[in-house]
Protein backbone atom coordinates (compact mmCIF):
# COMPACT_ATOMS: atom_id res chain seq x y z
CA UNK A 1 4.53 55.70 -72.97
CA UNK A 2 3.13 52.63 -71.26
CA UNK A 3 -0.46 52.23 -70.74
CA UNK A 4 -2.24 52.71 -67.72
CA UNK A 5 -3.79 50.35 -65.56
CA UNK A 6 -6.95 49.98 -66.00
CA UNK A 7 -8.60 50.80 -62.47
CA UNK A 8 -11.48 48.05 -62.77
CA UNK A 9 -8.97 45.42 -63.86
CA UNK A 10 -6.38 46.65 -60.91
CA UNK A 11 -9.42 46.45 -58.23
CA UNK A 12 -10.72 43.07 -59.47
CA UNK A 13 -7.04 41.41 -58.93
CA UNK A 14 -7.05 42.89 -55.76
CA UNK A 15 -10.35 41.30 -54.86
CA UNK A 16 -9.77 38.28 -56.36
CA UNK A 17 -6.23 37.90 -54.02
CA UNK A 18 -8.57 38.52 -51.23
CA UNK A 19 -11.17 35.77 -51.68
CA UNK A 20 -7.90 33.29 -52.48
CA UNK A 21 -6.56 34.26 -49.39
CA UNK A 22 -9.07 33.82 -47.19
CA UNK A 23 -10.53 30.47 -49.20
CA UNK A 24 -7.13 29.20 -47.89
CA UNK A 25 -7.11 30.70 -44.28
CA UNK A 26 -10.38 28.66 -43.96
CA UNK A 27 -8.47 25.63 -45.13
CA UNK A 28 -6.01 25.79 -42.73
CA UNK A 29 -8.45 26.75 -40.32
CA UNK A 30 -9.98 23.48 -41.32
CA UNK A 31 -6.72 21.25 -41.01
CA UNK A 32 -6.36 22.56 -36.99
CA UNK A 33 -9.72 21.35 -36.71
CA UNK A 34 -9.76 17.89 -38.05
CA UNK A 35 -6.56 17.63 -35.83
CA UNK A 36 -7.79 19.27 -32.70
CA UNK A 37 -11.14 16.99 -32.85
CA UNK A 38 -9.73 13.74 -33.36
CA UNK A 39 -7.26 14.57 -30.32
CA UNK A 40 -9.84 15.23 -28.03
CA UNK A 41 -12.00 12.40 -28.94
CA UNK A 42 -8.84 10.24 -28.24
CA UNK A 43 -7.69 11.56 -25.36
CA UNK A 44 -11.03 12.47 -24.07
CA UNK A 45 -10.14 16.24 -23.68
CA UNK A 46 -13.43 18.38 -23.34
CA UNK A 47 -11.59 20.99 -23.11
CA UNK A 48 -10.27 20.46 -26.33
CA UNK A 49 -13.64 19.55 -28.18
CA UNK A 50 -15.51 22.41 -26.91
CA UNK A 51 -12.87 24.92 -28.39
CA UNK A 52 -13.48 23.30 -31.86
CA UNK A 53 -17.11 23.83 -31.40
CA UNK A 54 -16.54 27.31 -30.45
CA UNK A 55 -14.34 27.71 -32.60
CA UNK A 56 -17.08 27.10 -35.65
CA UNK A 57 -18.16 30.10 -35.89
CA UNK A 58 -14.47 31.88 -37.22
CA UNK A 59 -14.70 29.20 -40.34
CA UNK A 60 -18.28 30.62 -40.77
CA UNK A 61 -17.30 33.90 -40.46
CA UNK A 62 -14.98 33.09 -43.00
CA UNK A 63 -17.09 32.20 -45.14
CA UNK A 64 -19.66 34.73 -45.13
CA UNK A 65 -16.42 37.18 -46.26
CA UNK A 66 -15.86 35.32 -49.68
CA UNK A 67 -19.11 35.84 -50.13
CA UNK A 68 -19.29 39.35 -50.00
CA UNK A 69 -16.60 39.64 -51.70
CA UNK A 70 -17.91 37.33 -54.56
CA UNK A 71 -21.04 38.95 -54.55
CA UNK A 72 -19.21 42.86 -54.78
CA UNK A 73 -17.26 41.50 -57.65
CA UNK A 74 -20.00 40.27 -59.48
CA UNK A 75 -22.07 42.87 -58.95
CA UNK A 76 -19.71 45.78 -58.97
CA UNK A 77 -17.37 44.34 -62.19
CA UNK A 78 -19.23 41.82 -63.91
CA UNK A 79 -16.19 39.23 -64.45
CA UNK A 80 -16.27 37.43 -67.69
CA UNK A 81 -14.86 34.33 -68.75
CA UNK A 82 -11.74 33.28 -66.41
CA UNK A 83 -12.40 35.45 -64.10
CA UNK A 84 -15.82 34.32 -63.52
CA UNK A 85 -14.86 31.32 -62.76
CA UNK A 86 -12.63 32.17 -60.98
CA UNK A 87 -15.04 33.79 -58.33
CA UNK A 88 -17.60 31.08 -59.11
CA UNK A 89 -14.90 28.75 -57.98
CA UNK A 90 -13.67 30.09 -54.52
CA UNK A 91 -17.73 30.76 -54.36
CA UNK A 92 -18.28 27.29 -54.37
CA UNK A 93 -14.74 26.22 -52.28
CA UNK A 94 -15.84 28.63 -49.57
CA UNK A 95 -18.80 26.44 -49.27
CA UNK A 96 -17.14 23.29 -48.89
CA UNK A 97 -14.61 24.37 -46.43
CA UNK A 98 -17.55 25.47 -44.41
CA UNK A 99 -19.16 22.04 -44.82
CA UNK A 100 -15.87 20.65 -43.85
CA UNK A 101 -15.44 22.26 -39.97
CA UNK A 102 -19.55 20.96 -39.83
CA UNK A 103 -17.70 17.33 -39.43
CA UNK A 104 -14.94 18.48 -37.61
CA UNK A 105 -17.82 19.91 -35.11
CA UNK A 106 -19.50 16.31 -35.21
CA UNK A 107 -16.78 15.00 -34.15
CA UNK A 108 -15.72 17.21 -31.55
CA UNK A 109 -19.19 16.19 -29.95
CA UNK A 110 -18.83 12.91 -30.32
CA UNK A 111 -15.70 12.92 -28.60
CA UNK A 112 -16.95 15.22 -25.76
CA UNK A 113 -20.08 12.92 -25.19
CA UNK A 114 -18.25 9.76 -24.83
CA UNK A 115 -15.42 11.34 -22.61
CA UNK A 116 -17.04 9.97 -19.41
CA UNK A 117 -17.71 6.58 -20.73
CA UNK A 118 -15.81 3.94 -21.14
CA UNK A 119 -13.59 2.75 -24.03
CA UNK A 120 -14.32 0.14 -26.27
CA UNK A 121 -12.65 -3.15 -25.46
CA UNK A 122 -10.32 -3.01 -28.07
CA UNK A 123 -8.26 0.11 -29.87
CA UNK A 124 -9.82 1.47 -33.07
CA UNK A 125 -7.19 3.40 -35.05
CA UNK A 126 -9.68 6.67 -36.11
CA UNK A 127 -6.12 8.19 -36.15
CA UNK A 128 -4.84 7.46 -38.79
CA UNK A 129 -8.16 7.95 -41.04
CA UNK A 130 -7.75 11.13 -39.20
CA UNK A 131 -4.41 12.06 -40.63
CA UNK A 132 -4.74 10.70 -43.84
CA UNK A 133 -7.75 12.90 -44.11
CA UNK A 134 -6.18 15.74 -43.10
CA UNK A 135 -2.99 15.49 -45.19
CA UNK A 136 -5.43 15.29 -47.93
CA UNK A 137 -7.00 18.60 -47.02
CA UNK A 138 -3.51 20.32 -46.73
CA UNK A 139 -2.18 18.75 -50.19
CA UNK A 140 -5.41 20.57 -51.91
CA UNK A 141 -4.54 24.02 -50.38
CA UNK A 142 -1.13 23.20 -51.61
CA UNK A 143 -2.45 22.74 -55.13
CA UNK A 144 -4.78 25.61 -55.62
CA UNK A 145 -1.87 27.67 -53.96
CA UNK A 146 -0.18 26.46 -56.97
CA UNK A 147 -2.83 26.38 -59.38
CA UNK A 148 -1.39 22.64 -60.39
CA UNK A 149 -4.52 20.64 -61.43
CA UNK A 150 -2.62 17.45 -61.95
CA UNK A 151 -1.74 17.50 -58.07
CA UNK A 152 -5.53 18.09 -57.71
CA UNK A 153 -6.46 15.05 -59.62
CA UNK A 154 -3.74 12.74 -58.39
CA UNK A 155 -5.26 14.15 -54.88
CA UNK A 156 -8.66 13.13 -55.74
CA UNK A 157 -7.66 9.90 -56.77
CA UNK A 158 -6.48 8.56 -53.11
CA UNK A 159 -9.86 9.22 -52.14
CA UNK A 160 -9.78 5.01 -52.83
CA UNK A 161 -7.05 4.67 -49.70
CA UNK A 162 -9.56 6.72 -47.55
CA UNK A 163 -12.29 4.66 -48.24
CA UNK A 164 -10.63 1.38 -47.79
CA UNK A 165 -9.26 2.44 -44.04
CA UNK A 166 -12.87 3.79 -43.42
CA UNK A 167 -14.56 0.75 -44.63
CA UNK A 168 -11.86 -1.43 -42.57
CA UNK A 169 -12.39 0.79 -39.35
CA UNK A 170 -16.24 0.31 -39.43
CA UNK A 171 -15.91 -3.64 -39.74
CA UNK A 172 -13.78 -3.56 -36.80
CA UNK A 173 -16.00 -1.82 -34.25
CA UNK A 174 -19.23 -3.96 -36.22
CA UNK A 175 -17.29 -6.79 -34.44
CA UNK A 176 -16.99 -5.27 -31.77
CA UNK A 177 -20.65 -4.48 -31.40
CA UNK A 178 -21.52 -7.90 -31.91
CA UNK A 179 -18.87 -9.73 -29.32
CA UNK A 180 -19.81 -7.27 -26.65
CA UNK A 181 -23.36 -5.54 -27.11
CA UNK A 182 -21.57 -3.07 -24.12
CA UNK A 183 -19.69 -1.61 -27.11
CA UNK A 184 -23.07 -0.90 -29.21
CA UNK A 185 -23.57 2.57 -28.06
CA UNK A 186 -19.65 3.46 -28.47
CA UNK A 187 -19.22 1.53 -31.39
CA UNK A 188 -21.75 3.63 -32.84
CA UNK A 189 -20.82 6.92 -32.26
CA UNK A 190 -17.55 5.76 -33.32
CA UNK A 191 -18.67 4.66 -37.07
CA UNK A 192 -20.30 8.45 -37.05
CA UNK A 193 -16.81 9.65 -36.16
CA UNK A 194 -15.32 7.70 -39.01
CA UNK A 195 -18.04 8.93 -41.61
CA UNK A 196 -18.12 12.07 -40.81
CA UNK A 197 -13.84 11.92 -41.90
CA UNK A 198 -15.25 10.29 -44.90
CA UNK A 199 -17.17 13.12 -45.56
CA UNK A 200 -14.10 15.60 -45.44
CA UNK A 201 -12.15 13.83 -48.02
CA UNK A 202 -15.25 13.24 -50.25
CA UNK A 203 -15.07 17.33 -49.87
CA UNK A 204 -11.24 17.32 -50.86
CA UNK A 205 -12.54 15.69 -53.76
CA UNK A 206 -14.92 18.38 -54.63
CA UNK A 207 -12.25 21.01 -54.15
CA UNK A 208 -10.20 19.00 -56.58
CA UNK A 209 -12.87 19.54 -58.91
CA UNK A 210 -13.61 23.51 -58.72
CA UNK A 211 -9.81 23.92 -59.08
CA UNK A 212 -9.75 21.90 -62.39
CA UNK A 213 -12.85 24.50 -63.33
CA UNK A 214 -11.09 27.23 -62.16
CA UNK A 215 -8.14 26.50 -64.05
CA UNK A 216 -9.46 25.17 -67.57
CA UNK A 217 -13.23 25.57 -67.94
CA UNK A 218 -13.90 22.10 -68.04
CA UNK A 219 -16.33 19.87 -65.48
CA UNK A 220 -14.42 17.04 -64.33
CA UNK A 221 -15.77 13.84 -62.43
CA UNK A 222 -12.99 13.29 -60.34
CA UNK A 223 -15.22 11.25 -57.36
């Protein structure tokens, strides 16, 4: 005869599918964001930036799910070992995530307070910080969909190409600034725009990090 499921095991799966699943719906919630923000800022859409805002509070909401699920597992089945961190580790990526639309709702006001001004005197390419941020963000779900922690690491590891186009985009506006002292107030909210991206793949990085714990046990400095 084959044995029976055990009913605590079966339920604690189940759970465990659930946190996953919506640890990833926040990421992808996340990826629209980064997107949607950095469009409006460049094209000055209000529209646009105020539905990011708004649309906050669904990442929080989110959030606040994995961690009553988290919390029922822990309290209901006491998870040992793997699956402990397991829950520890969505715990923790839920978190993140969270931290992550924060920026994307910096930016979003950034870009809907300097709709009505005008532009610096010369392009700044936030874009393509922008995307390289955001592919960064979508290569990490990719990986934890796949459990692979050598995609996580190799993702942490072009955290180096972020912070060389961030570092490059802020000495461009500082020249700005200083050419044109018009730009100052711009220029500014600008480098806020660009740290705030910064921020998000510093985050990736951390993600990288819970998935290597999730996976193995081990802590990794991967920053």
């Amino acid at each position: 005869m084959e044995p029976l499921a055990h009913p605590l095991r079966s339920s604690l799966a189940s759970e465990q599918r659930q946190v996953r699943d919506l640890v990833l719906e926040m990421g992808e919630m996340v990826d629209v964001a980064i997107a949607h923000a950095t469009r409006a800022l460049v094209e000055r859409d209000v529209e646009m930036a105020s539905q990011v805002i708004t649309g906050d509070a669904a990442v929080n909401a989110r959030q606040a799910e994995v961690h009553e699920h988290c919390l029922s597992v822990i309290l209901t089945q006491a998870p040992v070992a793997r699956d402990l961190r397991e829950i520890l580790g969505f715990l923790h990526m839920s978190d993140e995530l969270e931290r992550m639309g924060d920026h994307c709702v910096n930016v979003a006001r950034i870009g809907r307070n300097l709709a009505d001004l005008p532009p610096l005197r010369a392009p700044i390419d936030l874009a393509i910080l922008s995307r390289t941020v955001a592919a960064q963000v979508r290569d990490m779900l990719n990986a934890l969909v796949g459990r692979d922690i050598d995609r996580a690491r190799e993702i942490a590891a072009r955290d180096d190409r972020v912070d060389r186009i961030y570092h490059r985009i802020v000495d461009d506006i500082l020249q700005l600034m200083v050419a044109d002292t018009r730009d100052v107030y711009a220029g500014t909210q600008l480098i806020l725009v660009a740290m705030n991206l910064e921020r998000i793949a510093d985050r990736v990085t951390n993600l990288a990090e819970d998935l290597v714990f999730l996976e193995t046990g081990n802590v990794e400095e991967l920053g």
